[in-house]
Protein backbone atom coordinates (compact mmCIF):
# COMPACT_ATOMS: atom_id res chain seq x y z
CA UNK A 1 -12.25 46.04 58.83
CA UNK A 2 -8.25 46.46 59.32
CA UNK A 3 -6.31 43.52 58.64
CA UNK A 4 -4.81 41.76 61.37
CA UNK A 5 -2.13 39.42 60.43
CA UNK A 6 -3.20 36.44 63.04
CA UNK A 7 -6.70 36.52 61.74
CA UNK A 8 -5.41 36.83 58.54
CA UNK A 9 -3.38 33.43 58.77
CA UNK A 10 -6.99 32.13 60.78
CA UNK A 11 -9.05 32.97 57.86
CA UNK A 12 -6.24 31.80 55.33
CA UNK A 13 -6.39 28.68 56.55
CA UNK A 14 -10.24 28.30 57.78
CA UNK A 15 -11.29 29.06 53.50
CA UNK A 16 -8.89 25.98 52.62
CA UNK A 17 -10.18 24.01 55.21
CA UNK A 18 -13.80 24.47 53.71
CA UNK A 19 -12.74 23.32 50.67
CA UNK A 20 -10.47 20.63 51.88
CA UNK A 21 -13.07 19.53 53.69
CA UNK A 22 -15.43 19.30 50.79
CA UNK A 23 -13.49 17.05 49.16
CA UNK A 24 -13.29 14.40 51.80
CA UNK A 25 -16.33 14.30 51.61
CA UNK A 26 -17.11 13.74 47.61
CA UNK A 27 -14.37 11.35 47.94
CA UNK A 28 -16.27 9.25 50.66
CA UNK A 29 -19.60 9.69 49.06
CA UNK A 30 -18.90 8.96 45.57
CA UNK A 31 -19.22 5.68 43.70
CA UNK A 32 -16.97 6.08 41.19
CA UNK A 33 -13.48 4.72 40.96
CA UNK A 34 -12.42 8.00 39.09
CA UNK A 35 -13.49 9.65 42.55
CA UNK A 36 -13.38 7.88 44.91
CA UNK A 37 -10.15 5.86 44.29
CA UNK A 38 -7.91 8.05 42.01
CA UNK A 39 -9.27 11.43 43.28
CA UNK A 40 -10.03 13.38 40.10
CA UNK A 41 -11.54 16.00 41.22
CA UNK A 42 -11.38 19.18 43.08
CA UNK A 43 -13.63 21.80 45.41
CA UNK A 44 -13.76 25.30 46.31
CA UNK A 45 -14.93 28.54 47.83
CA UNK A 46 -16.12 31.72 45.78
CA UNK A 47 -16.71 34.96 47.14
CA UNK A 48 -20.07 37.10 45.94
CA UNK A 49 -18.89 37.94 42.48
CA UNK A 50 -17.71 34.76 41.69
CA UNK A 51 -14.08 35.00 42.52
CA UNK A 52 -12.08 32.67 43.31
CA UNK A 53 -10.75 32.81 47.67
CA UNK A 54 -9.72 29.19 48.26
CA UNK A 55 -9.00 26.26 45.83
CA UNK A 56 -8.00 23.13 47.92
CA UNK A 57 -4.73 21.91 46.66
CA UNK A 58 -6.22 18.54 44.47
CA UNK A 59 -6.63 20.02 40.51
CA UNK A 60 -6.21 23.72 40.12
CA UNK A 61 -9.29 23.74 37.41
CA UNK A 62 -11.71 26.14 38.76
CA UNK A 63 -11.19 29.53 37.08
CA UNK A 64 -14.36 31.00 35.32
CA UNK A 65 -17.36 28.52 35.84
CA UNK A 66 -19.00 30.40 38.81
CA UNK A 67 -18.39 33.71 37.17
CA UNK A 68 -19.94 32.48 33.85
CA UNK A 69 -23.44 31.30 35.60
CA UNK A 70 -23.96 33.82 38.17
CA UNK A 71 -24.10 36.14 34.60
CA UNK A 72 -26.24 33.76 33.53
CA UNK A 73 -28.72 33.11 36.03
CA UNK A 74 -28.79 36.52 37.58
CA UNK A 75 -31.67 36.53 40.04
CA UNK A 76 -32.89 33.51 38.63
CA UNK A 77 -31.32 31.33 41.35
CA UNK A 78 -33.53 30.84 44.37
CA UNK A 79 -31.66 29.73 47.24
CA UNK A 80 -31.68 25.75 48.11
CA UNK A 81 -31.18 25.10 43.98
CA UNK A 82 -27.66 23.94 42.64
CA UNK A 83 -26.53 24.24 39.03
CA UNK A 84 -24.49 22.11 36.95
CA UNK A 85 -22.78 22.57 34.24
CA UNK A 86 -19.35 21.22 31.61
CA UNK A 87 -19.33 23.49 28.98
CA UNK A 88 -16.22 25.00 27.46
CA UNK A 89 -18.07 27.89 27.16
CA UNK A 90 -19.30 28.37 30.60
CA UNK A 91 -16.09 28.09 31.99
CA UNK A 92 -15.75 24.38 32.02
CA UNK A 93 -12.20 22.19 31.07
CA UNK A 94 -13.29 19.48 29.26
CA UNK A 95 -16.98 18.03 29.16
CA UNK A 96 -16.22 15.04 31.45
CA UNK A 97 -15.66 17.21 34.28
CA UNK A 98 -19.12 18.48 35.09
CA UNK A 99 -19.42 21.28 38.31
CA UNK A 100 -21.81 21.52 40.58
CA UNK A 101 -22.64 25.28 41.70
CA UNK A 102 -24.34 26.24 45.05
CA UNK A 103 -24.95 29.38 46.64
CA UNK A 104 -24.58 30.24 50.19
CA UNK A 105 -27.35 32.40 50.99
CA UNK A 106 -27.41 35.14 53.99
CA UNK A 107 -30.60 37.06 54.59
CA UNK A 108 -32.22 36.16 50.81
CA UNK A 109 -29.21 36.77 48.92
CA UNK A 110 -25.98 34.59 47.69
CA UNK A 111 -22.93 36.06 49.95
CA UNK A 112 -20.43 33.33 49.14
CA UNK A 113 -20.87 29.90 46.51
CA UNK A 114 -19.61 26.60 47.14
CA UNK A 115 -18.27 24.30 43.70
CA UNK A 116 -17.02 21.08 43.01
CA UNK A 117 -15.83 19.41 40.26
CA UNK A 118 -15.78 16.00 39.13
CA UNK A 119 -13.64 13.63 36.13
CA UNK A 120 -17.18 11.71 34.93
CA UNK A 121 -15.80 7.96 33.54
CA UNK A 122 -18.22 8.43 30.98
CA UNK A 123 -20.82 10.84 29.71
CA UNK A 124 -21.44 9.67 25.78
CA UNK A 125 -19.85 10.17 22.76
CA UNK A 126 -18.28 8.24 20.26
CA UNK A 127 -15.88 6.33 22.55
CA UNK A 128 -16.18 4.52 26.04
CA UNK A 129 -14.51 6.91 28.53
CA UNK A 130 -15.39 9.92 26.71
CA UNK A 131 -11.98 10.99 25.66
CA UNK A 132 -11.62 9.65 22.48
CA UNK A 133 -8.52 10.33 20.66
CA UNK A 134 -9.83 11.46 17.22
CA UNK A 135 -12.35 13.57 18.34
CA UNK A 136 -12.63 17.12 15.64
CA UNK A 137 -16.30 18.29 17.43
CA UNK A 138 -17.40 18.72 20.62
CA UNK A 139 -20.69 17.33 20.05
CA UNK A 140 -18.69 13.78 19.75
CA UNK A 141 -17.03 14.24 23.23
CA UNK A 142 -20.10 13.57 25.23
CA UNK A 143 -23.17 15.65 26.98
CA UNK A 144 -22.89 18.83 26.42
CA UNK A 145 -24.15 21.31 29.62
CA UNK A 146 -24.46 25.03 29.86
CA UNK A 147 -26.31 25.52 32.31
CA UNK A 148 -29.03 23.04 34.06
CA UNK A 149 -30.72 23.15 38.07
CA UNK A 150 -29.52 19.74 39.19
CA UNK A 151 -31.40 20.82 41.98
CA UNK A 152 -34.57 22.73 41.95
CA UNK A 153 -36.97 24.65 44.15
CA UNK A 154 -40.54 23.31 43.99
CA UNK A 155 -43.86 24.27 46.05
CA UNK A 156 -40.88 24.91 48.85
CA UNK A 157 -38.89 21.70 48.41
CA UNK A 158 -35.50 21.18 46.87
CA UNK A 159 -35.99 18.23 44.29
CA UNK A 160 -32.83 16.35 42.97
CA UNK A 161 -33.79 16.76 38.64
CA UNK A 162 -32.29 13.14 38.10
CA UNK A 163 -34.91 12.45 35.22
CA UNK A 164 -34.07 16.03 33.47
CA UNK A 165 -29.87 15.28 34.21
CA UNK A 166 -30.52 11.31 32.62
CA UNK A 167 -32.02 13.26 29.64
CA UNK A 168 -29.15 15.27 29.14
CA UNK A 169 -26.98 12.41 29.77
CA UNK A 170 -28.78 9.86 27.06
CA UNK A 171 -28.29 12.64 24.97
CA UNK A 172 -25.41 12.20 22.64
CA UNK A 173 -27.19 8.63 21.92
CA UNK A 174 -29.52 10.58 18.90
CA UNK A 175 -26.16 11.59 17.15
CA UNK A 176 -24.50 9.53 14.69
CA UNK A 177 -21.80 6.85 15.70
CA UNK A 178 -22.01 8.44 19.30
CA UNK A 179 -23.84 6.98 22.66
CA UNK A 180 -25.16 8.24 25.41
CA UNK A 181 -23.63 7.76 29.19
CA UNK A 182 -22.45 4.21 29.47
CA UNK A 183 -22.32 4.77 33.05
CA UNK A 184 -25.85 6.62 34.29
CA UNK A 185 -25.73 5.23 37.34
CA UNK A 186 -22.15 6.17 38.59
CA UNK A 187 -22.33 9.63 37.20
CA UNK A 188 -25.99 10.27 39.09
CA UNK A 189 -24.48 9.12 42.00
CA UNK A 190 -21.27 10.86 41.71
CA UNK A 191 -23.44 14.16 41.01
CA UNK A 192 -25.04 13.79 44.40
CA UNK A 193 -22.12 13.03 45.99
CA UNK A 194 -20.78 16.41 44.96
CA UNK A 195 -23.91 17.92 45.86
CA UNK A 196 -23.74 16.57 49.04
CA UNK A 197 -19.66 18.07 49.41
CA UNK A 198 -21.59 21.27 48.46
CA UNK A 199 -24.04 21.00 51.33
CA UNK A 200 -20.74 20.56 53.67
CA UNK A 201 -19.09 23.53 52.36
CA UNK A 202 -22.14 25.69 53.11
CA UNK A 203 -22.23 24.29 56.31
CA UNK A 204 -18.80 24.91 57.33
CA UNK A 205 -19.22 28.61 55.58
CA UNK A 206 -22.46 29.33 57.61
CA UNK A 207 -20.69 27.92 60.50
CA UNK A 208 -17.48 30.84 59.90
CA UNK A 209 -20.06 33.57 59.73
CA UNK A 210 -22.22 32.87 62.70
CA UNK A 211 -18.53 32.58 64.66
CA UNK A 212 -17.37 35.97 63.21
CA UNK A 213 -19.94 37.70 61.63
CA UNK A 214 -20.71 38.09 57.81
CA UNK A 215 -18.98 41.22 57.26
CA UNK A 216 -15.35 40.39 58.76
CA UNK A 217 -16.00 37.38 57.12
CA UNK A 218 -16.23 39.22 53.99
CA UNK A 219 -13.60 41.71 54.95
CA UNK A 220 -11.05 38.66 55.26
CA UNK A 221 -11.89 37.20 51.96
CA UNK A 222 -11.07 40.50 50.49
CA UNK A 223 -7.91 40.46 52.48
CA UNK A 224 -6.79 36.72 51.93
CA UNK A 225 -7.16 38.01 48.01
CA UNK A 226 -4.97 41.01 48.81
CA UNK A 227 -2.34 39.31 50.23
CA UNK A 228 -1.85 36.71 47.37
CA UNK A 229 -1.93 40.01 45.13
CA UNK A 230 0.96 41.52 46.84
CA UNK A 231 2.91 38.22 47.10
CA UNK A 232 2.40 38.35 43.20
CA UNK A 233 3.72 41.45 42.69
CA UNK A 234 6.53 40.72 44.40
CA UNK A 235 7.23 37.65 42.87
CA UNK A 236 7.50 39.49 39.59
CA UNK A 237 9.68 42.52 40.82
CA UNK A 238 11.94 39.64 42.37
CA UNK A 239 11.99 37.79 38.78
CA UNK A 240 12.68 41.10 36.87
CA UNK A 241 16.23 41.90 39.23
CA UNK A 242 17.02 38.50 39.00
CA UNK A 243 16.73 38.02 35.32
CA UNK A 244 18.57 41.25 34.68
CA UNK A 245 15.26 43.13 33.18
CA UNK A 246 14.90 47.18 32.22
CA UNK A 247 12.07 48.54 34.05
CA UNK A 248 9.81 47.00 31.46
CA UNK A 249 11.25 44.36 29.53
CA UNK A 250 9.59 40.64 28.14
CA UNK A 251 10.49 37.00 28.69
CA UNK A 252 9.73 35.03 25.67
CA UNK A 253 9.25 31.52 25.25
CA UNK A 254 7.80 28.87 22.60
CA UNK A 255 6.92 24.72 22.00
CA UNK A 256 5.14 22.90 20.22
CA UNK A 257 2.43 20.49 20.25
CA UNK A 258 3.45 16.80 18.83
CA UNK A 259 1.44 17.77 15.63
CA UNK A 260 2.84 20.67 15.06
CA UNK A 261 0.69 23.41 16.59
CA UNK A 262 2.48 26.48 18.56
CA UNK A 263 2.00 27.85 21.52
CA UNK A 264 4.23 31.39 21.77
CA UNK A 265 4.16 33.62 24.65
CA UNK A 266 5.41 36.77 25.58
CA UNK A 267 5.32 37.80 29.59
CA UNK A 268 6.31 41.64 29.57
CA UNK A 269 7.13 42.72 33.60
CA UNK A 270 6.48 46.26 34.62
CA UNK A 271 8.34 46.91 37.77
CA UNK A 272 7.19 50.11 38.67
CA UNK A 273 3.71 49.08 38.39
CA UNK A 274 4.42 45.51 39.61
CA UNK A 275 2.38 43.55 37.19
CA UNK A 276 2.63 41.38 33.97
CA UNK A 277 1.33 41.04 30.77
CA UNK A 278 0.59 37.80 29.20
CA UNK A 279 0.47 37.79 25.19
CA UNK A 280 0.17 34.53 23.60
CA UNK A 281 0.26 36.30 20.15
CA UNK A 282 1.36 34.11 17.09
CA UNK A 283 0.06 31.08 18.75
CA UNK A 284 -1.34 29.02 16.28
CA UNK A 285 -5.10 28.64 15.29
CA UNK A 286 -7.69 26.12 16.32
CA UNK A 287 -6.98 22.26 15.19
CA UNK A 288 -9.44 20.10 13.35
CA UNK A 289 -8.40 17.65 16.19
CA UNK A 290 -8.96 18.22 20.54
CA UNK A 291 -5.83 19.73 21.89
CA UNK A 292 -7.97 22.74 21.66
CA UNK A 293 -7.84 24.53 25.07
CA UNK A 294 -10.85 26.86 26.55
CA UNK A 295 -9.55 30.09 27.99
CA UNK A 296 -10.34 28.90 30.92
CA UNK A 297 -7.81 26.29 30.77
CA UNK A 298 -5.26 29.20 29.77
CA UNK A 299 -6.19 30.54 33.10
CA UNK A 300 -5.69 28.09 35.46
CA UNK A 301 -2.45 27.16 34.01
CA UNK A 302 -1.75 30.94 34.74
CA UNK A 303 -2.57 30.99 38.37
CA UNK A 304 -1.39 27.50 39.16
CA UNK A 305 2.31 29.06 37.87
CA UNK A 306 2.16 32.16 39.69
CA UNK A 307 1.34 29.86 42.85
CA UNK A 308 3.93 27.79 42.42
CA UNK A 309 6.68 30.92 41.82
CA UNK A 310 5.28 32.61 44.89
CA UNK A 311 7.36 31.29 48.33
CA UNK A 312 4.84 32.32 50.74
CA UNK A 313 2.05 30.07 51.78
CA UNK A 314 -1.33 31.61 50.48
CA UNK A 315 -3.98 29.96 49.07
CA UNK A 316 -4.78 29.35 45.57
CA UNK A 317 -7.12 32.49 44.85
CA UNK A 318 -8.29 35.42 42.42
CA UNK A 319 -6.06 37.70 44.18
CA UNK A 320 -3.05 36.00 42.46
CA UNK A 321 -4.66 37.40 38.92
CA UNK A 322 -5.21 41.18 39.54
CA UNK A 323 -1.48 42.19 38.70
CA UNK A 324 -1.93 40.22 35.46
CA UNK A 325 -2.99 41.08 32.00
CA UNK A 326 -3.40 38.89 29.48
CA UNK A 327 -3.96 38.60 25.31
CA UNK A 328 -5.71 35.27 24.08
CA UNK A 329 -6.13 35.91 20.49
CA UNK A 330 -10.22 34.76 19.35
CA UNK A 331 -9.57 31.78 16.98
CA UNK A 332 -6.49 30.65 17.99
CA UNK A 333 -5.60 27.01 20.24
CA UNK A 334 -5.93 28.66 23.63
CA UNK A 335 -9.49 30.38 22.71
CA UNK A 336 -11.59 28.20 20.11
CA UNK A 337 -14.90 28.24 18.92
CA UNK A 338 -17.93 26.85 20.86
CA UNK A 339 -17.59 23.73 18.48
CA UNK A 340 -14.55 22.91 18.57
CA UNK A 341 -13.36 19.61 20.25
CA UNK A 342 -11.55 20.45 24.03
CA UNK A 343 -10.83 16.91 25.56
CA UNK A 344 -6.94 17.02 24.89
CA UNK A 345 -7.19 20.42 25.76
CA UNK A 346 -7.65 20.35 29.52
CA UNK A 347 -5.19 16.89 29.86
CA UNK A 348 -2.62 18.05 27.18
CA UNK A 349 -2.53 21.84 26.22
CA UNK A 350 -2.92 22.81 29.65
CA UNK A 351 0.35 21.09 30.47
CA UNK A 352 2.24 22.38 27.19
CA UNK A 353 0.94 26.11 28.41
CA UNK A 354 2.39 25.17 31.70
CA UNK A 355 6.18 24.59 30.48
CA UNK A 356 6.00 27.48 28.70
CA UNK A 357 4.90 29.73 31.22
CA UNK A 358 7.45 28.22 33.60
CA UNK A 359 10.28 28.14 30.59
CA UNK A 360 9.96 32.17 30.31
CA UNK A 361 10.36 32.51 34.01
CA UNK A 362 13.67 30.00 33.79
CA UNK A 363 11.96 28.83 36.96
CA UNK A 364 11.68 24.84 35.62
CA UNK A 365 12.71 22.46 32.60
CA UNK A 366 9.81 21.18 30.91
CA UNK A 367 7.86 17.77 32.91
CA UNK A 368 6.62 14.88 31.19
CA UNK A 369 4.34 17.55 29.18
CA UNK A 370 1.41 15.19 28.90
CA UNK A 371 -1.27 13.19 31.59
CA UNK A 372 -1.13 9.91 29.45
CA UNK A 373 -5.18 9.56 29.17
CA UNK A 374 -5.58 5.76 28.72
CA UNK A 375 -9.11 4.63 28.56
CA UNK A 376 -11.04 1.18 27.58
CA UNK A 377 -14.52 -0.17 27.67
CA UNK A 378 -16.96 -1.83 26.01
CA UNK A 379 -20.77 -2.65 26.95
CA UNK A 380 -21.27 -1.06 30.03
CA UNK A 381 -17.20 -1.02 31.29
CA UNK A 382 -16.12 2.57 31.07
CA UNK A 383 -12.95 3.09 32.74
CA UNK A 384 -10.13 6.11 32.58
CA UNK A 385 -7.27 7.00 34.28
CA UNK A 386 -3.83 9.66 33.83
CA UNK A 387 -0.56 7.97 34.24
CA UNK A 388 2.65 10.01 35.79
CA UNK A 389 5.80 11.13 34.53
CA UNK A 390 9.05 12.58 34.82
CA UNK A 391 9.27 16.21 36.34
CA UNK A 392 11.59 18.67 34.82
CA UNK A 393 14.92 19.55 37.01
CA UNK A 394 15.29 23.25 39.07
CA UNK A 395 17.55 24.66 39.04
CA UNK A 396 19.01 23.55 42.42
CA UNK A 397 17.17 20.05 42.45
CA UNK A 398 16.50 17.24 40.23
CA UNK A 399 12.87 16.21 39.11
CA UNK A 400 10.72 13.68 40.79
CA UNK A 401 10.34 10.50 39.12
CA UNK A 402 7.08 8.83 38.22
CA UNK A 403 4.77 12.22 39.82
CA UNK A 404 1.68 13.68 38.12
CA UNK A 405 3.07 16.92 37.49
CA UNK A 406 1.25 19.87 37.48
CA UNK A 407 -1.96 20.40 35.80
CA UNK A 408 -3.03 17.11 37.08
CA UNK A 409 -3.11 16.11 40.86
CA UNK A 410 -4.65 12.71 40.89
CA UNK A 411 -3.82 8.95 41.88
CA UNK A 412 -3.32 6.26 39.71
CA UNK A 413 -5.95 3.53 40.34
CA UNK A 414 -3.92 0.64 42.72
CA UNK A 415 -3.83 -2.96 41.06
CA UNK A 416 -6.02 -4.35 43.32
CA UNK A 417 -9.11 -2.47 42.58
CA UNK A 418 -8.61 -1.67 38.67
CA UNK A 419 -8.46 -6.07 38.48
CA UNK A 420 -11.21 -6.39 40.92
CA UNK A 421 -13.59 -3.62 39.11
CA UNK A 422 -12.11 -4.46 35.55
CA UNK A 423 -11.42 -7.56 33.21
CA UNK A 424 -8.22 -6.43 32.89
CA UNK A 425 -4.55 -7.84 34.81
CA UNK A 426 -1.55 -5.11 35.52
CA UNK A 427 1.79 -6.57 34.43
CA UNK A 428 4.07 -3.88 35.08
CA UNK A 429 4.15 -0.48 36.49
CA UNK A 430 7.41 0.18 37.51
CA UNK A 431 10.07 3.25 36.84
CA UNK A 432 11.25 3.65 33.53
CA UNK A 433 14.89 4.22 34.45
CA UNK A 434 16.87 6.37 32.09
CA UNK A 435 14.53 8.29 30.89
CA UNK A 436 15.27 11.79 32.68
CA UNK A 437 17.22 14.33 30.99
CA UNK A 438 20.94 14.34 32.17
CA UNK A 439 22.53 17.69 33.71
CA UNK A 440 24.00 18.63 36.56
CA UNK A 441 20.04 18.00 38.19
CA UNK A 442 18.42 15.78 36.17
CA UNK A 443 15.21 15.26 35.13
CA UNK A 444 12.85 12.81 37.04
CA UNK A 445 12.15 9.32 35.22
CA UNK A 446 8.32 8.51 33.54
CA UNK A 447 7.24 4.87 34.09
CA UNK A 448 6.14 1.94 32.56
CA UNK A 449 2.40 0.91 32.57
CA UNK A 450 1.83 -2.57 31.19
CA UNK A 451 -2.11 -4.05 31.12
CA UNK A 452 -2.93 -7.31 29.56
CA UNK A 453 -6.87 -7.19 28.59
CA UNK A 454 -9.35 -10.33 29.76
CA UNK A 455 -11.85 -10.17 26.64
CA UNK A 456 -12.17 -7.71 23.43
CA UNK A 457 -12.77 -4.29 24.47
CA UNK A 458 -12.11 -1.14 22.80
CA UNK A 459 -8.67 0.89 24.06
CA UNK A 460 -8.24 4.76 23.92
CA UNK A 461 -4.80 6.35 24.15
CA UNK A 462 -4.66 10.24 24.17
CA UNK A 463 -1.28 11.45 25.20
CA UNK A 464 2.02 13.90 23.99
CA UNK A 465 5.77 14.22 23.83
CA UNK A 466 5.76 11.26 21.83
CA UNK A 467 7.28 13.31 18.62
CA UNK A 468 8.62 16.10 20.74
CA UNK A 469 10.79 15.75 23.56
CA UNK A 470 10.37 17.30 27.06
CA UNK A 471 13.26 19.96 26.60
CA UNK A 472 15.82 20.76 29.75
CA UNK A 473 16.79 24.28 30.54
CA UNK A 474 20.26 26.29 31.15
CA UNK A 475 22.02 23.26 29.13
CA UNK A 476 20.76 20.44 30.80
CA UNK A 477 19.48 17.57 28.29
CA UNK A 478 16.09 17.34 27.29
CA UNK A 479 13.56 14.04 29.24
CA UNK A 480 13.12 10.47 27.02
CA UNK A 481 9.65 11.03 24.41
CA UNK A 482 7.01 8.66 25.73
CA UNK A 483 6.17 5.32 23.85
CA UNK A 484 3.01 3.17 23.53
CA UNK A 485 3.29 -0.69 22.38
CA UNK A 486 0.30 -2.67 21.39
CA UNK A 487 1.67 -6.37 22.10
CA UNK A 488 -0.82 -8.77 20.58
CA UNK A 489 -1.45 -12.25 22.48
CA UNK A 490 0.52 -13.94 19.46
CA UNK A 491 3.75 -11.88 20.47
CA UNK A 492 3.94 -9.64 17.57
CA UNK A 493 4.63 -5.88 18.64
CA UNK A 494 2.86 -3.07 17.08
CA UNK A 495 3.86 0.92 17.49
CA UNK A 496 0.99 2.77 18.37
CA UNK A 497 1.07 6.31 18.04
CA UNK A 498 0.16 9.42 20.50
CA UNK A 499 -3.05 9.83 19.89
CA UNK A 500 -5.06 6.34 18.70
CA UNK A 501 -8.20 4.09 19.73
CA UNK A 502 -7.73 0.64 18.36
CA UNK A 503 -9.73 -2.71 19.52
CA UNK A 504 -8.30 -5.72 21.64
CA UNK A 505 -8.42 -9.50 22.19
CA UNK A 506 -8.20 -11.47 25.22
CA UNK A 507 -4.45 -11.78 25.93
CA UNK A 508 -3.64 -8.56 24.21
CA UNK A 509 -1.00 -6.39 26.47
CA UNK A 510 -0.56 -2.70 25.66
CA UNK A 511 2.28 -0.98 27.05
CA UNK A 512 2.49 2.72 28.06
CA UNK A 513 5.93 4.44 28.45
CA UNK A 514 5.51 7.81 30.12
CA UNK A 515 8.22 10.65 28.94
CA UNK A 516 10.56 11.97 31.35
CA UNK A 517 11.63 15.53 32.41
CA UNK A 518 13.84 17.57 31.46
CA UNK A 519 17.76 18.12 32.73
């Protein structure tokens, strides 16, 4: 079918809508503050082969998980049964955000699928709000899911497996000095809740089809993908004149993580071919720690950048990826072992790769670098949340103060309902003024985050550019390093570092001070 440039704007925008419209509705059938209130999570539509057409704009996470279990399952998958799954090596981010997989079948076979993906509070390990700091496994982050039928097909009836998905979720419990789910209840109810967003996205795709038929439906999936393809390519012919680049030449650029591990990448630009090649050679190895990334994360990061340097409006989709090439040596930060331990990974890595993509394009100083994962609990309280930042200065505009930047699209939880659903009181949250890099645009400010605690409870802080500053670009100064204070009810202040879990008191404050961005 020849591509006609109304219908392709139509279809553009009916494939976002899908997903858009899947998240509306996880977000009003989930339980869970991290949902419902603070809107970690995200949803989208997958063409036959398990590419990517439309990610709706909430966390640009989705890269390889369909891919990974439609290799798995194979003809396996009857239709009415959903999948879930959270692990690194299936494509997931970090094993509290668990994806739920459905197929939209068409005359007994899968002709688009449906996923969404949700921030679990908790889902085991060694620390309430699975995310503990100190993590050096992945067995001690939580439940660990390949591949599982949250929904099976049985003598002709779909069945909801929520005694098979409690097993996996009490499962970390048998492991020493972890637990399983301290929250079974919110994350069963969460995981039908995203089954149920699932059920409208197949809705709304069976709905397209039966309005325009299957194949032009198909026909403007492929061309939705081809036209974020060639806005790539010329994005990258547009960066090469600007920047002064031979035919083929490379933009380099390197940081650091705040214990010392490097991320180095080299982005070569062919501009006869039009495409890219990204080599991350000489980035360090994995780290007996969690700032371990999956590829996966790598990814996203990639196509979230290229979004972002493209100026038309096209959806997030696969199409942005087929002039790109990329080199993620085995062993190394950005592609670790099956073992290794992920959870700063997705929250921290993914924003460090982020700068540094957007450092070798000169498009953007480096942000706040960092999400600012703060978690407490104790019992049966589980609760987590990111915190915002400065943004790093264009250069024709200044950075946003107190936004989460990039990788990470959520809310922060209002006072009201983290002190009605939590012993805890908010004593400050205000912008921490002076903390943007200076320059001709300046960097936005971070903010400060102040919570005094109601009874003991154990506290969880996993967060960066605390060593390392946020640096500017083209001169401008580099954003304030973040701080986080531990004041005790009898007044006495006590540093606490980037990465620490610690226990509280009643009357205990603790004090988050999110970095800015760069000038």
């Amino acid at each position: 079918t020849a591509c006609d440039k109304i219908l392709l704007a139509v279809f553009s925008h009916r494939f976002m809508s899908i997903a858009e419209q899947m998240g509306r509705t996880l977000q009003r059938t989930s339980i869970s503050v991290n949902i419902k209130e603070r809107l970690d999570f995200s949803c989208a539509l997958f063409g036959p082969n398990g590419g990517l057409v439309a990610n709706a704009p909430h966390l640009p996470v989705h890269f390889e998980a369909v891919k990974f279990q439609i290799k798995h399952l194979g003809d396996k998958w009857r239709e009415g049964e959903v999948l879930v799954s959270n692990h690194p090596a299936a494509g997931g981010s970090h094993l509290p955000d668990i994806t739920v997989i459905t197929p939209v079948w068409s005359n007994g076979k899968p002709v688009f699928y449906v996923a969404s993906r949700g921030h679990h509070a908790d889902i085991g390990g060694i620390q309430p709000g699975s995310m503990p700091p100190f993590s050096t496994t992945l067995d001690q982050e939580g439940a660990s899911i390949k591949s599982f039928k949250l929904v099976r097909r049985e003598n002709g009836k779909d069945i909801f497996q929520e005694k098979g998905m409690i097993e996996l979720l009490e499962a970390p419990g048998k492991l020493e000095g972890c637990s399983g789910s301290r929250r079974i209840p919110d994350n069963i109810c969460d995981l039908r809740a995203q089954v149920a967003a699932n059920n409208k996205g197949i809705e709304l795709v069976q709905e397209l089809i039966k309005e325009y038929t299957l194949p032009i439906v198909q026909a403007y999936m492929g061309h939705v993908q081809k036209s974020a393809e060639d806005a790539v390519r010329e994005m990258l012919v547009n960066i090469s004149l600007k920047h002064g680049l031979k035919e083929v030449d490379t933009l380099r650029s390197v940081d650091y993580m705040d214990e010392g591990a490097k991320i180095q990448l080299a982005i070569t630009i062919d501009r006869n071919e039009r495409t890219a090649f990204f080599d991350f050679s000489g980035t360090d190895p994995e780290v007996l720690g969690n700032v371990n990334a999956p590829k996966a994360v790598t990814y996203s990061a990639i196509i979230y950048c290229l979004r972002c340097l493209v100026t038309e409006e096209i959806p997030l989709n696969q199409g942005c990826m087929v002039p790109i090439k990329t080199h993620i040596p085995e062993g190394c930060l950005l592609a670790p072992s099956e073992t290794a331990a992920v959870v700063g990974g997705n929250v921290l890595t993914s924003q460090r790769v982020t700068d540094v993509i957007l450092s070798a394009f000169g498009a953007l100083a480096c942000s706040q670098g960092c999400m600012n994962n703060f978690t407490f609990g104790g019992g049966n309280i589980a609760y987590y949340e990111t915190i915002a930042g400065g943004a790093g200065a264009g250069p024709s505009w200044h950075g946003q103060d107190a936004v989460q930047v990039h990788m990470t699209n959520t809310r922060i939880t209002d006072a009201e309902t983290l002190e009605l659903n939590y012993p805890v009181i908010l004593r400050e949250f205000s912008i921490r003024q002076g903390s943007g890099g200076d320059g001709e645009f300046h960097g936005g400010n971070g903010v400060i985050r102040e919570v005094e605690f109601q009874q003991a409870l154990e506290v969880g802080i996993l967060s960066e550019r605390r060593s390392l500053a946020p640096p500017g670009i083209e001169g401008g100064e580099h954003g304030g390093r973040g701080k986080n204070m531990l004041i005790k009810s009898c007044g006495k202040e006590v540093m606490v570092g980037g990465k620490k879990s610690f226990k509280v008191v009643k009357g205990d404050r603790f004090r988050i001070m999110t970095p800015g961005g760069g000038g």
